[in-house]
Protein backbone atom coordinates (compact mmCIF):
# COMPACT_ATOMS: atom_id res chain seq x y z
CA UNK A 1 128.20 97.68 141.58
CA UNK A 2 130.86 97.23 144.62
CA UNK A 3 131.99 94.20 146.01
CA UNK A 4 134.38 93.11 148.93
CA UNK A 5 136.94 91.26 148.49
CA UNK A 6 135.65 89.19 151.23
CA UNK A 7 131.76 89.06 148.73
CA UNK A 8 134.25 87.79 146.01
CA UNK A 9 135.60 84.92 147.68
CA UNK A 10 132.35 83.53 148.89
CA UNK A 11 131.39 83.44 145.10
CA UNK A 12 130.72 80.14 143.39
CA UNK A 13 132.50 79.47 140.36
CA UNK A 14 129.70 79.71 138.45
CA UNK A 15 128.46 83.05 140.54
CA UNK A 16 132.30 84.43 139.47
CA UNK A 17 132.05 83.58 135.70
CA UNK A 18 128.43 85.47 135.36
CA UNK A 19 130.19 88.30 137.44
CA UNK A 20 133.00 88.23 134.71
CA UNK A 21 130.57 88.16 131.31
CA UNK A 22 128.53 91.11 132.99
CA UNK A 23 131.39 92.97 133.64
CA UNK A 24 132.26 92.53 129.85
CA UNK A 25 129.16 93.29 128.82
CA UNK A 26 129.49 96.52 130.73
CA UNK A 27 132.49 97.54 128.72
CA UNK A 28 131.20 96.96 125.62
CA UNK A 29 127.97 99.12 126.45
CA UNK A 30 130.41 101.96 127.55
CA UNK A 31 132.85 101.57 124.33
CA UNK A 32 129.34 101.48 122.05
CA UNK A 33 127.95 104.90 123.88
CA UNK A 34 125.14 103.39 125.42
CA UNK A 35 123.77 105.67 128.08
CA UNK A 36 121.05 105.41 130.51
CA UNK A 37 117.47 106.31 129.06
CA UNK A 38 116.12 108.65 131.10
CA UNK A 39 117.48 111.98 131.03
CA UNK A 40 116.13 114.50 133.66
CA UNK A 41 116.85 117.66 131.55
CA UNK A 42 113.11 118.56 131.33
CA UNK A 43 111.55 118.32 127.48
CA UNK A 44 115.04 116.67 126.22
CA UNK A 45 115.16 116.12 122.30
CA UNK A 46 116.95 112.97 122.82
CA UNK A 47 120.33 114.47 121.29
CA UNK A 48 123.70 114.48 123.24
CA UNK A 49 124.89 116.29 125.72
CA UNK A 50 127.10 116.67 128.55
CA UNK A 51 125.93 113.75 130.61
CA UNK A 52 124.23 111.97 128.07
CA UNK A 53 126.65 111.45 125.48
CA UNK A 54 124.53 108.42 123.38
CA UNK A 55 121.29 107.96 122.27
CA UNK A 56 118.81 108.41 124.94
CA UNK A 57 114.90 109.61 125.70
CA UNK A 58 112.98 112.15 124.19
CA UNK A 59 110.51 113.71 126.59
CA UNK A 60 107.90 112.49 123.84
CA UNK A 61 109.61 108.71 124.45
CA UNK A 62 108.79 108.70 128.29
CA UNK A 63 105.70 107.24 129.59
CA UNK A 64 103.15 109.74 130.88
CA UNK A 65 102.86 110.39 134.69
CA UNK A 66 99.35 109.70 135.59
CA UNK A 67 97.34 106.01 136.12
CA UNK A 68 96.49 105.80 132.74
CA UNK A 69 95.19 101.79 131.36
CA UNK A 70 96.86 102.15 127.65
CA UNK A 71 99.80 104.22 126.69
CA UNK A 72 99.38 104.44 122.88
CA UNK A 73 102.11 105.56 120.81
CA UNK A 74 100.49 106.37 117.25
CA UNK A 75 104.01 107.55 115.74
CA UNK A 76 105.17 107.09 111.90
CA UNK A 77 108.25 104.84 110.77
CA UNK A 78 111.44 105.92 112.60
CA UNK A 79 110.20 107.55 115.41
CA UNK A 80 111.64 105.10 117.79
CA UNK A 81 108.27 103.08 118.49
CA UNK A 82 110.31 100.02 118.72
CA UNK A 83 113.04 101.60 121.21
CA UNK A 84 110.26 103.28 123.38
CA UNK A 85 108.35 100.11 123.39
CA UNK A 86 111.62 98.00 124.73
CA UNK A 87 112.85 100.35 127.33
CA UNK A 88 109.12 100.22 128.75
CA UNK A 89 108.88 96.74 128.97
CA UNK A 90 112.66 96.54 130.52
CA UNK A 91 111.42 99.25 133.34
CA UNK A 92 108.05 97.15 133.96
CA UNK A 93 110.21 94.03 134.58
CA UNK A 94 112.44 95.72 137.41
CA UNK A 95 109.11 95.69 139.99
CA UNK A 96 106.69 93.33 137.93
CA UNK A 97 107.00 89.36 137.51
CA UNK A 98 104.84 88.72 134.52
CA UNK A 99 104.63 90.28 131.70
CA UNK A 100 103.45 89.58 127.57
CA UNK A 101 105.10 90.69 124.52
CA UNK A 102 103.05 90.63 121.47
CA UNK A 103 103.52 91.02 117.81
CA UNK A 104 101.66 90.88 114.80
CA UNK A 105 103.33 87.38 113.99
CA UNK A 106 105.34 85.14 116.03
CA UNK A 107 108.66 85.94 113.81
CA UNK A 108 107.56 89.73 114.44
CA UNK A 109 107.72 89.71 118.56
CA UNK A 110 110.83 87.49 118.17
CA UNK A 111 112.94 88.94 115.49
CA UNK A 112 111.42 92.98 116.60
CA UNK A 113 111.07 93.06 119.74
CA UNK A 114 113.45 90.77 121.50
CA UNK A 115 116.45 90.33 119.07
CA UNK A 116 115.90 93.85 116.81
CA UNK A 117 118.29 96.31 117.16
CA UNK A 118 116.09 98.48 119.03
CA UNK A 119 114.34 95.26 120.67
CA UNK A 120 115.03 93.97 124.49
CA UNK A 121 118.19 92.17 124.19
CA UNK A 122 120.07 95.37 122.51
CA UNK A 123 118.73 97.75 125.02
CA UNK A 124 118.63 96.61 128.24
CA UNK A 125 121.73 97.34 130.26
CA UNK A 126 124.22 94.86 131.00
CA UNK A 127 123.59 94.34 134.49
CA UNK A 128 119.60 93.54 134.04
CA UNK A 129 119.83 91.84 130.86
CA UNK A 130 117.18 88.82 129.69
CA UNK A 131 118.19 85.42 128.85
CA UNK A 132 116.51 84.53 125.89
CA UNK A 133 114.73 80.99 126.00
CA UNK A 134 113.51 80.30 122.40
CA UNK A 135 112.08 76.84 122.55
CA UNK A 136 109.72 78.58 126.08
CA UNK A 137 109.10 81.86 124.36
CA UNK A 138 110.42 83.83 127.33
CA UNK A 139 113.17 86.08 128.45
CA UNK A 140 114.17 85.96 132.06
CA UNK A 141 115.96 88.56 133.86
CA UNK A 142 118.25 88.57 136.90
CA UNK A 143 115.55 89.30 139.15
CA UNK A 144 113.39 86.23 138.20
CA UNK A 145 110.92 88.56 136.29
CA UNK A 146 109.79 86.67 133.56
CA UNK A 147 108.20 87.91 129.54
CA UNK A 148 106.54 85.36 127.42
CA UNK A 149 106.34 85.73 123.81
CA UNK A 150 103.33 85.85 121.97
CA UNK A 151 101.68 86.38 118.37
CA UNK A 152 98.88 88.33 117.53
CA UNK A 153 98.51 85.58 114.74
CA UNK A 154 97.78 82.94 117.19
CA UNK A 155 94.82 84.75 119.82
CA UNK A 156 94.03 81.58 121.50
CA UNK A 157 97.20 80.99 122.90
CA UNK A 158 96.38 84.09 124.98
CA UNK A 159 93.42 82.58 126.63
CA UNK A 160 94.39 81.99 129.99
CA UNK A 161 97.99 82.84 130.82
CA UNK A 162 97.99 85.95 133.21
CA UNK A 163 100.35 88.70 132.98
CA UNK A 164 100.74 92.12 134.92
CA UNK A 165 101.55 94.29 132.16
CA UNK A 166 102.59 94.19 128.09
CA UNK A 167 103.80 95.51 125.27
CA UNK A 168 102.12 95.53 122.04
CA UNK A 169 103.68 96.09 118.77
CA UNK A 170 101.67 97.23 115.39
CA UNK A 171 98.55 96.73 116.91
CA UNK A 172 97.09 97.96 113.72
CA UNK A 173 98.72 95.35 111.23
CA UNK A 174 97.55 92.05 113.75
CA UNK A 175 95.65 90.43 111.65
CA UNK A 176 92.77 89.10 114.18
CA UNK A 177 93.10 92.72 115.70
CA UNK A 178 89.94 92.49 117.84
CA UNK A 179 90.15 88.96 118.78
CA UNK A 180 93.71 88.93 119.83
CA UNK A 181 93.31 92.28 122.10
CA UNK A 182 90.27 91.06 123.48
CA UNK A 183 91.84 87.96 124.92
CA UNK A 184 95.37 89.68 125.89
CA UNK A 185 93.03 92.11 128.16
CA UNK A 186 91.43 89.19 129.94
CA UNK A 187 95.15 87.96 130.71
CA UNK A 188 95.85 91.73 132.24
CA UNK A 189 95.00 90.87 135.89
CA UNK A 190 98.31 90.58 137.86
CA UNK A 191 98.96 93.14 140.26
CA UNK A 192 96.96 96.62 141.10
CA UNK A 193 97.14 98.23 138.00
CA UNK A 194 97.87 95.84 134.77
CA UNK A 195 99.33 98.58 132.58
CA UNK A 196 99.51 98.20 128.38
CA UNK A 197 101.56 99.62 126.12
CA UNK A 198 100.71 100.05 122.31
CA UNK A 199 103.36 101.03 119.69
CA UNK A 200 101.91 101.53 116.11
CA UNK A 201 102.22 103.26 112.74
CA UNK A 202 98.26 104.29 112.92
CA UNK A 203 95.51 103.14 110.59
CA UNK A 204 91.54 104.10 110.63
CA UNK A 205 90.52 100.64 112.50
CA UNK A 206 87.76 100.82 114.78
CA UNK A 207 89.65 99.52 117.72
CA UNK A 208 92.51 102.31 117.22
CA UNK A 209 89.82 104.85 117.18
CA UNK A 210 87.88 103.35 120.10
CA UNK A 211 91.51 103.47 122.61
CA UNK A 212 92.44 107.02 120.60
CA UNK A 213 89.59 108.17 122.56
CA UNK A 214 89.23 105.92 125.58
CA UNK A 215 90.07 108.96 128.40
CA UNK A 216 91.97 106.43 130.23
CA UNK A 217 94.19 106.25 127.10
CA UNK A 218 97.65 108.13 127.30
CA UNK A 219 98.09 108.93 123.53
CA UNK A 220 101.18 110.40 122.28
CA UNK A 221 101.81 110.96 118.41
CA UNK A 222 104.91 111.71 117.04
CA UNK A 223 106.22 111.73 113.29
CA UNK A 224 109.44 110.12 111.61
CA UNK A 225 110.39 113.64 111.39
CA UNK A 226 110.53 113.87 114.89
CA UNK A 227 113.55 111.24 115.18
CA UNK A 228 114.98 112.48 111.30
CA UNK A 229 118.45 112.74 112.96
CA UNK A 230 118.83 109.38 113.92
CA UNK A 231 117.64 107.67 110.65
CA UNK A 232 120.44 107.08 107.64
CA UNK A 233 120.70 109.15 104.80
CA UNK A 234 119.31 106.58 102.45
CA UNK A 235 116.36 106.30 104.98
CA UNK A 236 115.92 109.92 104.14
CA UNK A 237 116.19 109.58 100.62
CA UNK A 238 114.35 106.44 99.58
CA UNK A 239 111.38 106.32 101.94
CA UNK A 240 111.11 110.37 102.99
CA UNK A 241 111.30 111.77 99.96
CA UNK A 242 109.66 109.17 98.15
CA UNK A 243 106.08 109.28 100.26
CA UNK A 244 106.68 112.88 101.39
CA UNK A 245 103.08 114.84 100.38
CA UNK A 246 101.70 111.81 99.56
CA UNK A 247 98.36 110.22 101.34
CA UNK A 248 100.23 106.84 102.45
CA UNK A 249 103.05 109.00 103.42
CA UNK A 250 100.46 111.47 105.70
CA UNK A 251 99.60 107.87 107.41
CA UNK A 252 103.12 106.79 107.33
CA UNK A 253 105.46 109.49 108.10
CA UNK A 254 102.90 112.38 109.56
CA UNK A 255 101.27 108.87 112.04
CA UNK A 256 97.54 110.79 111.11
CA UNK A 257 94.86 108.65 111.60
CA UNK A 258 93.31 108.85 108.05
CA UNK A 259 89.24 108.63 107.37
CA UNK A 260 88.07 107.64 104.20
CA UNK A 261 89.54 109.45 101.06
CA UNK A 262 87.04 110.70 98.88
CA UNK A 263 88.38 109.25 95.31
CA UNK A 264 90.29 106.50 96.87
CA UNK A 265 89.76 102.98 94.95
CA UNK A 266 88.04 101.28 98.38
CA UNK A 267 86.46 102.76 101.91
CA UNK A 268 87.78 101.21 105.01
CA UNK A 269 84.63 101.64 106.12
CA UNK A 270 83.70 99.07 103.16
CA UNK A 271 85.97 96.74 104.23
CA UNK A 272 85.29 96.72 107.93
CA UNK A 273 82.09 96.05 107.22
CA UNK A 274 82.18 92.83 104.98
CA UNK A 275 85.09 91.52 107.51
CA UNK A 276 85.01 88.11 108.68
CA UNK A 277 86.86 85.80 111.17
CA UNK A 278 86.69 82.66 108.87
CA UNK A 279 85.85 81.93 105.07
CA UNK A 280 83.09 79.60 104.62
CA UNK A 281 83.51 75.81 104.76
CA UNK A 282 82.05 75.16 101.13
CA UNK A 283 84.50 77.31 98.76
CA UNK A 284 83.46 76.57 95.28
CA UNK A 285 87.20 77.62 94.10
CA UNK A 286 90.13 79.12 95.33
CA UNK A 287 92.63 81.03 92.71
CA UNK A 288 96.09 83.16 93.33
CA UNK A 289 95.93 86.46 91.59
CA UNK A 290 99.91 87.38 90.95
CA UNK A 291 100.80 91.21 90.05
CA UNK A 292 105.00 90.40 88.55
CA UNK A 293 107.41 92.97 89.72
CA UNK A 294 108.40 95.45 87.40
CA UNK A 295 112.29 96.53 86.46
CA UNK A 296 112.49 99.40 89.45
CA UNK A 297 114.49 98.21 92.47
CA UNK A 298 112.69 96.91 95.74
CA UNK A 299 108.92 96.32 93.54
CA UNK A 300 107.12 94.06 95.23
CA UNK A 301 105.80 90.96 93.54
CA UNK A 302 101.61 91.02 94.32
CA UNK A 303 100.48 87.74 95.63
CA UNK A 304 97.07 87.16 97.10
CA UNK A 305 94.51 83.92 97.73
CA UNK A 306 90.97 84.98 96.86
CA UNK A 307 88.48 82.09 97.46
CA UNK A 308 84.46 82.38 96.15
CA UNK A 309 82.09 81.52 98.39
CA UNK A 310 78.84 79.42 97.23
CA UNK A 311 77.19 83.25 98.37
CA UNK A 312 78.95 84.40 95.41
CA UNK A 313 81.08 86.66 97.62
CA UNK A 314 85.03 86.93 96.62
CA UNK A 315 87.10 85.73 100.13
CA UNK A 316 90.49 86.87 100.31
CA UNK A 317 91.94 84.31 102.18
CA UNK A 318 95.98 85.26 102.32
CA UNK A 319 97.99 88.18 101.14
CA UNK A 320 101.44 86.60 100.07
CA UNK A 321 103.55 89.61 98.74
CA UNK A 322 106.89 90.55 98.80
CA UNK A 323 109.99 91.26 97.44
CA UNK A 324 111.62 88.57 95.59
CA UNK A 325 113.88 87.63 92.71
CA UNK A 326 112.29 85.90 89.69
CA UNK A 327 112.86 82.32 90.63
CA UNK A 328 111.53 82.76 94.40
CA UNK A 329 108.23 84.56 93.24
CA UNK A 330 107.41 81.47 90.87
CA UNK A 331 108.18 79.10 93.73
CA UNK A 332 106.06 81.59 96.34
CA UNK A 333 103.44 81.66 93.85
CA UNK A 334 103.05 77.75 93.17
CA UNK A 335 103.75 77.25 96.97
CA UNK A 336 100.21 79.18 97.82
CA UNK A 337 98.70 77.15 94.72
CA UNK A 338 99.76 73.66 96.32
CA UNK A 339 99.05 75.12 99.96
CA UNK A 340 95.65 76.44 98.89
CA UNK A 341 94.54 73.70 97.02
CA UNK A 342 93.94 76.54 94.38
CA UNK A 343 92.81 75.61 90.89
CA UNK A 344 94.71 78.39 88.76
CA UNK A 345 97.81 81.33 89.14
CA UNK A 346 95.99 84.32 87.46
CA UNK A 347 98.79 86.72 86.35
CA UNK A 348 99.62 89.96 84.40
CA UNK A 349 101.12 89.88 81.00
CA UNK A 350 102.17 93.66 80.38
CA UNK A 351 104.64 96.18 81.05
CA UNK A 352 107.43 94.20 79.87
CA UNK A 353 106.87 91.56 82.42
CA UNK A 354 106.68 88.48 79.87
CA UNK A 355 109.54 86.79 81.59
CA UNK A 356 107.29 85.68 84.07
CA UNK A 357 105.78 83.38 82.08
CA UNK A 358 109.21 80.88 81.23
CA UNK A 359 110.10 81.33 84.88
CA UNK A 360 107.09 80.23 86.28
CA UNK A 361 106.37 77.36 83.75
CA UNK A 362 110.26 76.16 84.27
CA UNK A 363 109.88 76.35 87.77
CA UNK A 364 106.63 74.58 87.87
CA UNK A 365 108.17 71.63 85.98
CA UNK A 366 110.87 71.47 88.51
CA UNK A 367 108.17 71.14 91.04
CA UNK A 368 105.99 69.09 89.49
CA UNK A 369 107.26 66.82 86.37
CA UNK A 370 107.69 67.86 82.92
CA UNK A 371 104.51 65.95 82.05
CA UNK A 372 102.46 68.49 84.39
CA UNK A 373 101.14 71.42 82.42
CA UNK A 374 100.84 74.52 84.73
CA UNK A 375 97.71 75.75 85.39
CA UNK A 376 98.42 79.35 84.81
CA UNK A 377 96.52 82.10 83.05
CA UNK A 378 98.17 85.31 81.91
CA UNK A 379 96.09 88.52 82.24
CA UNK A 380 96.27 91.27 79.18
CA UNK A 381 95.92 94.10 81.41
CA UNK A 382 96.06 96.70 78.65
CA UNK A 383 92.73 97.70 80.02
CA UNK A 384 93.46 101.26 81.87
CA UNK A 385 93.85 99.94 85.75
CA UNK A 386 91.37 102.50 86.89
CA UNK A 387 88.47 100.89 84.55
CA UNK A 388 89.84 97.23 85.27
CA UNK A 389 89.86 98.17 88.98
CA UNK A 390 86.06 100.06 89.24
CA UNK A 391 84.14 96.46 89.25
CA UNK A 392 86.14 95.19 92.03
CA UNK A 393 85.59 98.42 93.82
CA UNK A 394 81.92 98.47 93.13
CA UNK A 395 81.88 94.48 95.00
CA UNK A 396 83.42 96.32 97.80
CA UNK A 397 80.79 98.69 98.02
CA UNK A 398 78.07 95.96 97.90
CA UNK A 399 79.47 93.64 100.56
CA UNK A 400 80.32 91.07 98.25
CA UNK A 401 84.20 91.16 98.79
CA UNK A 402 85.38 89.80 102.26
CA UNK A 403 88.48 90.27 104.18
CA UNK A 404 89.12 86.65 106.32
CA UNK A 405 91.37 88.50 109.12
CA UNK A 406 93.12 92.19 108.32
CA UNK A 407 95.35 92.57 105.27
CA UNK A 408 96.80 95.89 106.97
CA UNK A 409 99.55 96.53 103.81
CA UNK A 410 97.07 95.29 100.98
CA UNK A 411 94.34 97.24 103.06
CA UNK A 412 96.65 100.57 102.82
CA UNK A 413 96.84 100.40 98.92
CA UNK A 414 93.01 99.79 98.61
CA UNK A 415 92.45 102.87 101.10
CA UNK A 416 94.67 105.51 99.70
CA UNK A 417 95.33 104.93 96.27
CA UNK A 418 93.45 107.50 94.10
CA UNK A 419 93.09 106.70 90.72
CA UNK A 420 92.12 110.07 89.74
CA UNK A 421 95.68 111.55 91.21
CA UNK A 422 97.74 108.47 89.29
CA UNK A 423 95.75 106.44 86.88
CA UNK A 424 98.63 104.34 85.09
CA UNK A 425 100.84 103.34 88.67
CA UNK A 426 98.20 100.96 90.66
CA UNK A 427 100.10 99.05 93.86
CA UNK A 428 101.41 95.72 93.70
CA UNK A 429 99.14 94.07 96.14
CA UNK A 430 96.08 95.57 95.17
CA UNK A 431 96.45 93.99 91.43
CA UNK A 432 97.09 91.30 92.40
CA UNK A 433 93.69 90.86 94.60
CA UNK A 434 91.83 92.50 91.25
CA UNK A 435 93.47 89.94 88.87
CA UNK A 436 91.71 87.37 91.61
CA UNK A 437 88.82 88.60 91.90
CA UNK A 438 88.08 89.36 88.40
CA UNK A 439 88.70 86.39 87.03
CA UNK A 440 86.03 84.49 89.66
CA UNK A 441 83.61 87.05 88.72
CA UNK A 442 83.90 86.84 85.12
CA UNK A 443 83.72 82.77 85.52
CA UNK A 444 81.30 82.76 87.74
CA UNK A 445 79.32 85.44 87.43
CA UNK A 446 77.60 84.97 84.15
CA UNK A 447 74.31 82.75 85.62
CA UNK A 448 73.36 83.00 88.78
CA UNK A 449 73.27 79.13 89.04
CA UNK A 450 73.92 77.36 92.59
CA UNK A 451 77.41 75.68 91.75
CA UNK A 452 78.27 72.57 93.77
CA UNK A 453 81.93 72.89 95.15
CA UNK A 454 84.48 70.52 92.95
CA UNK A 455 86.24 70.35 96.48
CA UNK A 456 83.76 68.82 98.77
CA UNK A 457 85.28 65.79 100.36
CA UNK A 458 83.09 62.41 99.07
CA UNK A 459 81.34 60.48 100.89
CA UNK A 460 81.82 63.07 103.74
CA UNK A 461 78.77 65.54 103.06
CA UNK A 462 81.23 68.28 104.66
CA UNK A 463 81.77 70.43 101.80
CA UNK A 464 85.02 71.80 103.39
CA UNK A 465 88.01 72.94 101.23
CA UNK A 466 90.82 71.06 102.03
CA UNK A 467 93.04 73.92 102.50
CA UNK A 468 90.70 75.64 105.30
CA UNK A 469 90.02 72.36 106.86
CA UNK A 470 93.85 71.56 107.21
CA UNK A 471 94.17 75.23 109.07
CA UNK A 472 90.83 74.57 111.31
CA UNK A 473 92.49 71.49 112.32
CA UNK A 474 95.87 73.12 113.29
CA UNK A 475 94.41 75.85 115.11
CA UNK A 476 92.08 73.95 117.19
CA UNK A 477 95.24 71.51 117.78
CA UNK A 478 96.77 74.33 118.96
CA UNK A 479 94.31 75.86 121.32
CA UNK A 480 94.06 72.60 123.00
């Protein structure tokens, strides 16, 4: 960048102060090694070298050279998905006006890939970097070119605005996977060639097969391994070594595209089929099926909404699970109850997790008033977790359990844990949903008598749970 001293003087003050916090900003990207992405030493490993002395492109991260419709990175964790993804989208806004950015939730595209530390904001140089506008879900750049922020969460809020190109992140954990990618392609029709480009950890959806073989699909797979000298030590150690061999860790870290698992606890094939878009309006009862963490460090608490249907189908309705201290997985836990309108918190009792109990009833009485008595029922789960498991399994196979939207991290544990291989260490999640759903199928499942739902609204003749009709009502608020 040259200017005259002649260009200088002409400059508004305010033209002179931008000049000054770019020129900052180009220091600080020279002190911090950033380099330019491309390299043109042909098949580059992305490692330095004279000329590129920072992090930059391997050939693998590079877009390939040909008209293709979908560039589809399947790659496991730490390959530099996220990196790839943002330089893309940076390049695309240098010649393009309009363009969408899309994650699986709204936090997701925001936190990922605008503010991440391999998202837009950290990447792009300093003399083409976005302004972020939160409250208008876009980032500007200095040429006028223009991304809008989207989620995956929210597919109606794609219907209509048109966009030249865009980057989508985790297409295989958006919940409404099929709805939301079907409406972002009907935006895709600025300029000659609307372009898309798909970063992902893979997973055996019918849409990710469908693109994998698409011929006007670029597809380029990579593994963490491929990127292993850019990742931390403790990266190395705690997630590497800990899935390394393992089937979640062939999805994970080796980015194959898994079919089903003979001896695994569910078939995706199982759950595809029984998926649905939206639970029915006339829930008999909804229940939250809680799986306590144990004493290792980073367990997740299991937290899932199951809802049965007056079909006598189990609906799981929300997959709540995380990590969290004692006191913050009692509040999630009676926050889905309240938000749910759910009747009872089903949880496990063994494996030295009685504590859970006293926390939860404390907390609840905080919540509610000592007068309230919380409706919670603990779970013996001596039972071996294969054998408590194998009904819920067998529902799957019939049809009778239904997924409302994609579960991707619940749906993992159901895919590829194998009883057989480790019959005393069943996932978090996946416990959770069984505590759930066994508990409506041993209350309900006794007669096969037509049960009025205790929710239906009187004097309405609706029948609708109040918790699905309060989200029905915000989403078709929102897609007006």
């Amino acid at each position: 960048m040259r200017l005259t001293r002649a260009e200088l003087e002409r400059m508004s003050p305010a033209d002179l102060l931008r000049l000054e916090e770019v020129l900052e900003q180009v220091v600080q990207d020279a002190e911090g090694g950033k380099v330019p992405w491309r390299c043109g030493r042909p098949g580059c490993d992305g490692k330095p070298h004279p000329g590129r002395n920072g992090r930059h492109a391997r050939a693998s991260q590079l877009a390939p050279e040909w008209e293709w419709d979908v560039w589809m990175l399947l790659a496991g964790r730490g390959f530099g998905k996220t990196r790839t993804g943002a330089e893309w989208a940076i390049e695309k806004a240098r010649t393009l006006d309009r363009g969408a950015l899309i994650g699986p939730t709204a936090a997701d595209t925001r936190d990922i890939l605008v503010q991440g530390e391999s998202g837009i904001l950290a990447c792009a140089p300093a003399t083409f970097r976005p302004t972020y506008n939160p409250s208008k879900r876009q980032l500007t750049y200095p040429n006028g070119a223009i991304q809008t922020l989207y989620s995956a969460d929210e597919p109606n809020r794609l219907r209509g605005p048109q966009h030249g190109y865009g980057w989508f992140d985790e297409l295989a954990a958006w919940r409404y996977i099929q709805e939301a990618w079907d409406m972002a392609q009907l935006g895709m029709r600025l300029g000659d060639h609307p372009q898309i480009c798909v970063t992902t950890t893979p997973r055996p959806l019918p849409l990710i097969k469908l693109l994998a073989k698409d011929p006007m699909t670029a597809l380029t797979k990579g593994t963490t391994y491929d990127n292993l000298h850019n990742l931390a030590a403790t990266f190395q150690r705690a997630v590497v070594s800990k899935y390394e061999g393992t089937t979640l860790g062939r999805q994970e870290l080796n980015a194959e595209v898994l079919s089903d698992l003979p001896g695994a606890l569910v078939a995706m094939r199982h759950i595809d089929g029984a998926r649905v878009q939206q639970a029915p309006d006339n829930l008999i009862d909804i229940v939250v099926g809680m799986d306590p963490a144990g004493t290792g460090a980073g367990d997740e608490t299991g937290l899932v909404v199951v809802g049965r249907g007056p079909d006598g189908k189990s609906y799981v309705l929300h997959d709540g699970s995380e990590k969290l201290s004692p006191n913050d997985a009692a509040n999630r836990a009676w926050g889905l109850l309240e938000s749910w309108s759910a009747t009872l918190l089903i949880v496990e009792d063994n494996g030295g997790k009685d504590w859970i109990e006293s926390v939860l009833k404390a907390v609840y009485k905080e919540r509610q008033g000592a007068l309230h008595t919380a409706p919670l029922r603990r779970v013996n789960a001596s039972q071996g977790k294969r054998l408590r498991a194998q009904p819920v399994a067998m529902r799957y196979e019939q049809g009778r359990v239904c997924h409302v939207g994609s579960f991707p991290d619940l749906e993992d544990q159901l895919t590829t844990w194998i009883p057989e291989e480790d019959p005393t260490m069943s996932p978090d999640r996946l416990d959770a949903m069984v505590h759930a759903v066994a508990h409506l199928m041993r209350k309900y499942d006794r007669t096969e008598t037509r049960m009025l739902s205790p929710h239906a609204v009187k004097g309405t003749g609706t029948g609708i749970h109040p918790a699905i009709a309060a989200r029905r009502a915000a989403a078709e608020r929102r897609a007006s």
